[in-house]
Protein backbone atom coordinates (compact mmCIF):
# COMPACT_ATOMS: atom_id res chain seq x y z
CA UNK A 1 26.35 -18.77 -90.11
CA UNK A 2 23.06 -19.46 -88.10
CA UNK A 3 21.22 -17.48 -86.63
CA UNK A 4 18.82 -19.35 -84.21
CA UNK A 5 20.27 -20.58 -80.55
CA UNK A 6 19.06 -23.88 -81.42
CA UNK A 7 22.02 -25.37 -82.80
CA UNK A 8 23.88 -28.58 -82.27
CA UNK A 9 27.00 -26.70 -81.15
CA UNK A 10 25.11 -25.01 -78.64
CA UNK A 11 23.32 -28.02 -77.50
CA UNK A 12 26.80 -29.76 -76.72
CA UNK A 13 27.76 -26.46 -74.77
CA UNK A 14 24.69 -26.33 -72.81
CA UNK A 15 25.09 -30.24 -71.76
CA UNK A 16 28.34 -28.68 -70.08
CA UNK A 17 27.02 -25.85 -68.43
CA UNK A 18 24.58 -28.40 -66.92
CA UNK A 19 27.82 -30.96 -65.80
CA UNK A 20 29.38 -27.78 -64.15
CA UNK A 21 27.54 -28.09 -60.44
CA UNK A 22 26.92 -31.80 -61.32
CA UNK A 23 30.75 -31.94 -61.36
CA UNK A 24 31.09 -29.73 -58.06
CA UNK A 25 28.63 -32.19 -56.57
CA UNK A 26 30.14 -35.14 -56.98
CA UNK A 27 33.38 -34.06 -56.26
CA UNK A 28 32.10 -33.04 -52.80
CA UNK A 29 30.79 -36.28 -52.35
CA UNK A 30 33.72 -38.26 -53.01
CA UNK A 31 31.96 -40.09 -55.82
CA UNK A 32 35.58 -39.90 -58.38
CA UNK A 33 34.60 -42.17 -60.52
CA UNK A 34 31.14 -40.42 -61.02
CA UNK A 35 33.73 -37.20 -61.33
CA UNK A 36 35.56 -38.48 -63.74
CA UNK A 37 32.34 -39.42 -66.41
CA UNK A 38 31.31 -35.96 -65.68
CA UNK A 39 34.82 -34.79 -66.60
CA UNK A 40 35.34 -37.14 -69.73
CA UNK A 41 32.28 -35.62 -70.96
CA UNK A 42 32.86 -32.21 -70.30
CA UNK A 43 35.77 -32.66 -72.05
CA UNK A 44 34.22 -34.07 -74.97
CA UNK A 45 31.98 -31.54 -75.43
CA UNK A 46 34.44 -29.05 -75.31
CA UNK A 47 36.34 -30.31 -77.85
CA UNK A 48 33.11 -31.41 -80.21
CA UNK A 49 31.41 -28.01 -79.97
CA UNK A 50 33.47 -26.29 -82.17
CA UNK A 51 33.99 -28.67 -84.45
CA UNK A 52 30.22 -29.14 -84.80
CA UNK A 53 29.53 -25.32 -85.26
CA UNK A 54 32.42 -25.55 -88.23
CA UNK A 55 31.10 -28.05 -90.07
CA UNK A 56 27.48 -27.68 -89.49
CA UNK A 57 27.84 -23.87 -90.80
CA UNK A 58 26.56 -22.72 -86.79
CA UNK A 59 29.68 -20.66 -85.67
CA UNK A 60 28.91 -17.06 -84.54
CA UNK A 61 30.91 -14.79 -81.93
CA UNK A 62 27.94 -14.85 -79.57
CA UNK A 63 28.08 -18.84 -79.94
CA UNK A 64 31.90 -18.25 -79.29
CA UNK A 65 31.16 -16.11 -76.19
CA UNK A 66 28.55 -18.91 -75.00
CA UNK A 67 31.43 -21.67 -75.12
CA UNK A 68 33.82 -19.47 -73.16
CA UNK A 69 31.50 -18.46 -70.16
CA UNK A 70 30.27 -21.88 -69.66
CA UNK A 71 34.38 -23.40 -69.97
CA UNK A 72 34.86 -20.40 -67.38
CA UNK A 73 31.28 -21.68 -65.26
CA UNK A 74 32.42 -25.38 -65.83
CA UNK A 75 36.26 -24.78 -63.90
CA UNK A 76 35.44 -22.33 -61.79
CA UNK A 77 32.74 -25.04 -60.34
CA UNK A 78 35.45 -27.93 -60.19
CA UNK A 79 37.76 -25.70 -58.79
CA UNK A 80 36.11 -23.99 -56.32
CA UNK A 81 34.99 -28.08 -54.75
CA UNK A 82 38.15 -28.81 -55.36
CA UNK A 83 39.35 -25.73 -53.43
CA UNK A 84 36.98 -26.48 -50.46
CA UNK A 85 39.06 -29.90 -50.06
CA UNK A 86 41.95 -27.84 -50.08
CA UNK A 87 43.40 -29.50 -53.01
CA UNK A 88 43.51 -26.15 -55.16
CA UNK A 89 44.32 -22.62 -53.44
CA UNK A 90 40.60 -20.66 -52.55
CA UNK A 91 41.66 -17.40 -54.29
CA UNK A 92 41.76 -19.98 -57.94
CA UNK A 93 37.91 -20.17 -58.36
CA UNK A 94 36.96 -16.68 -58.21
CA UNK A 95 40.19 -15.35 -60.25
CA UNK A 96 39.03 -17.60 -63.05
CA UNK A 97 35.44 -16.21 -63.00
CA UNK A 98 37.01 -12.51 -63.07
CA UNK A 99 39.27 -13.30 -65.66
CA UNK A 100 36.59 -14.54 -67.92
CA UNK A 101 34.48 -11.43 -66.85
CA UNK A 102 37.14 -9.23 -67.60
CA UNK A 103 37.60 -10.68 -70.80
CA UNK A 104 33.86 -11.26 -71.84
CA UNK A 105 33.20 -7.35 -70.99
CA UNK A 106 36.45 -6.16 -72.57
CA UNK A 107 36.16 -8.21 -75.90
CA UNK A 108 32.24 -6.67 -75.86
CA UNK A 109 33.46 -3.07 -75.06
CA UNK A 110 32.52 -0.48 -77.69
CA UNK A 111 35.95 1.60 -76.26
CA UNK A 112 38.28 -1.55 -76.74
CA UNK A 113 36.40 -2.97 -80.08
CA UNK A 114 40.18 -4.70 -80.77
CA UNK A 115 40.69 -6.11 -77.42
CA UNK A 116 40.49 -10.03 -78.00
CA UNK A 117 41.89 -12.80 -75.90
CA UNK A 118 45.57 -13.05 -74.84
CA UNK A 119 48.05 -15.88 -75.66
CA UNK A 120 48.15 -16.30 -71.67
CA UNK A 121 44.37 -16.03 -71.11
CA UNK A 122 44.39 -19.04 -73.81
CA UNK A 123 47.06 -21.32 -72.24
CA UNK A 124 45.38 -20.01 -68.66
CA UNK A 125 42.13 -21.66 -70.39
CA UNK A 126 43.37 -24.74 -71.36
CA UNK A 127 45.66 -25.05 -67.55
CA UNK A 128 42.37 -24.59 -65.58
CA UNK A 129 40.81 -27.98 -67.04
CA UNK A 130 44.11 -29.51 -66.19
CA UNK A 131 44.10 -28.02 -62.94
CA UNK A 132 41.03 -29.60 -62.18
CA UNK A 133 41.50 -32.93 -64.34
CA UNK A 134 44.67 -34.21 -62.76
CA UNK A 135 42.77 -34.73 -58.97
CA UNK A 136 39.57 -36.02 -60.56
CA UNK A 137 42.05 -38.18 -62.98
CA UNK A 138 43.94 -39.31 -60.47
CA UNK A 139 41.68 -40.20 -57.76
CA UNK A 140 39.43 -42.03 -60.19
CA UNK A 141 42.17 -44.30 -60.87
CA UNK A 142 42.91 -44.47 -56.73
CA UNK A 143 46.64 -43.39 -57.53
CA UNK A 144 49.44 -41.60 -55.53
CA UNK A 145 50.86 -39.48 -57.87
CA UNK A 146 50.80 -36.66 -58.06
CA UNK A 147 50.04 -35.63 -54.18
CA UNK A 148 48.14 -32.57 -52.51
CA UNK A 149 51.37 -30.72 -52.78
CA UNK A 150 52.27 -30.43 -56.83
CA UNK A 151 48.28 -29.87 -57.87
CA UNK A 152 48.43 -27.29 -55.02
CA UNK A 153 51.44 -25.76 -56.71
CA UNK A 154 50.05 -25.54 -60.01
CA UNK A 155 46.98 -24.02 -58.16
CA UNK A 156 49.36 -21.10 -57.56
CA UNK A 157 51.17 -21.08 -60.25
CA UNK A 158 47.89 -20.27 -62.29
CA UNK A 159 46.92 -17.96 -59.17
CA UNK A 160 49.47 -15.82 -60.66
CA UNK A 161 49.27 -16.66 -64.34
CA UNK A 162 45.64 -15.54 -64.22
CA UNK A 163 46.60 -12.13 -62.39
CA UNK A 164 49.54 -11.58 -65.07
CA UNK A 165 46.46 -12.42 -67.75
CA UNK A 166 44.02 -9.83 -66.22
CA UNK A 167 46.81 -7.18 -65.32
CA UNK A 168 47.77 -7.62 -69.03
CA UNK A 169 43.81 -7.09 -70.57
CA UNK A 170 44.25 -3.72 -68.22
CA UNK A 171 47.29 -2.37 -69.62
CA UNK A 172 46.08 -3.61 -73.28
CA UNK A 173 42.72 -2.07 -72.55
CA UNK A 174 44.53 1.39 -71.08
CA UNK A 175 46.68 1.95 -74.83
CA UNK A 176 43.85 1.06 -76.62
CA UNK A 177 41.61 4.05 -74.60
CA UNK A 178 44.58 6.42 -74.90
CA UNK A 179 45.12 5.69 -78.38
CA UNK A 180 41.39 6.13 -79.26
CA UNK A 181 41.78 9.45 -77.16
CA UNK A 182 44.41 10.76 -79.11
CA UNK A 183 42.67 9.93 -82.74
CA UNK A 184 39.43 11.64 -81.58
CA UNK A 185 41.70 14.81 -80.59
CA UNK A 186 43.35 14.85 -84.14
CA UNK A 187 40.30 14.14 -85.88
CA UNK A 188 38.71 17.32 -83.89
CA UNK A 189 41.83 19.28 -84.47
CA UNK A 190 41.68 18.97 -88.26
CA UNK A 191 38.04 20.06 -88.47
């Protein structure tokens, strides 16, 4: 495992979190196919970075945590331009940046030391570059399908995906506090 931030897995991740407003920008613009490049190499990135940190002996949970916040920096830029068109619902951008929050500080918590990611908040991951992809796909490639109406519906579908994700991290979080709780009382009890 290494232990220096200057590794090639980071250096893919940080190439993302510099495509994140780059992204946002030229979605704002109207430049798709410029959107689209941007997206492709996102993409790639996201994909490479672990791989690279595997097999070049660089993985480390705070490299892990890196990755995360800047997938969570990278869609919550595209969505929030995307959401200023109108072509994703406005609450979807700042429930992905709590989400990640809420993860990042729970899987860091000293009172929840178990609490990892959820199969939800995975699949949740993985829907928010789709969200985003499918307009910046499909207006690179200047087609119809799908309109303004299905993207916005999967915009609300992971609306409330990503508030079932977070509600579950709070109930998760909750037994995990009251079960530390009642350990601690019958560890003092025995003594």
């Amino acid at each position: 495992m290494s232990g220096s931030w200057s590794t090639r897995a980071n250096a893919l991740t940080l190439l993302r979190l510099a495509l994140a407003p780059a992204l946002a920008c030229a979605l704002l613009a109207g430049e798709s196919l410029l959107a689209v490049g941007i997206f492709g190499v996102a993409v790639f990135t996201d994909l490479a970075d672990g791989w690279v940190a595997r097999r070049f002996d660089e993985a480390s949970p705070l490299g892990g945590l890196f990755d995360h916040a800047v997938d969570a920096t990278f869609v919550t830029c595209g969505s929030a331009a995307l959401a200023w068109q109108g072509l994703l619902p406005a609450p979807l951008p700042a429930l992905i940046a709590i989400a990640f929050l809420h993860y990042a500080l729970g899987t860091r918590s000293s009172a929840n030391p178990g609490l990892r990611g959820s199969a939800l908040g995975r699949w949740n991951g993985i829907a928010y570059y789709v969200a985003v992809g499918i307009p910046v796909i499909r207006d690179a490639l200047a087609l119809s399908w799908p309109g303004s109406g299905p993207v916005r519906a999967f915009g609300w579908l992971l609306v409330l995906s990503t508030l079932a994700s977070i509600g579950d991290r709070l109930c998760t979080g909750l037994q995990i506090r009251r079960a530390n709780r009642a350990t601690v009382s019958d560890s003092e009890g025995r003594i």
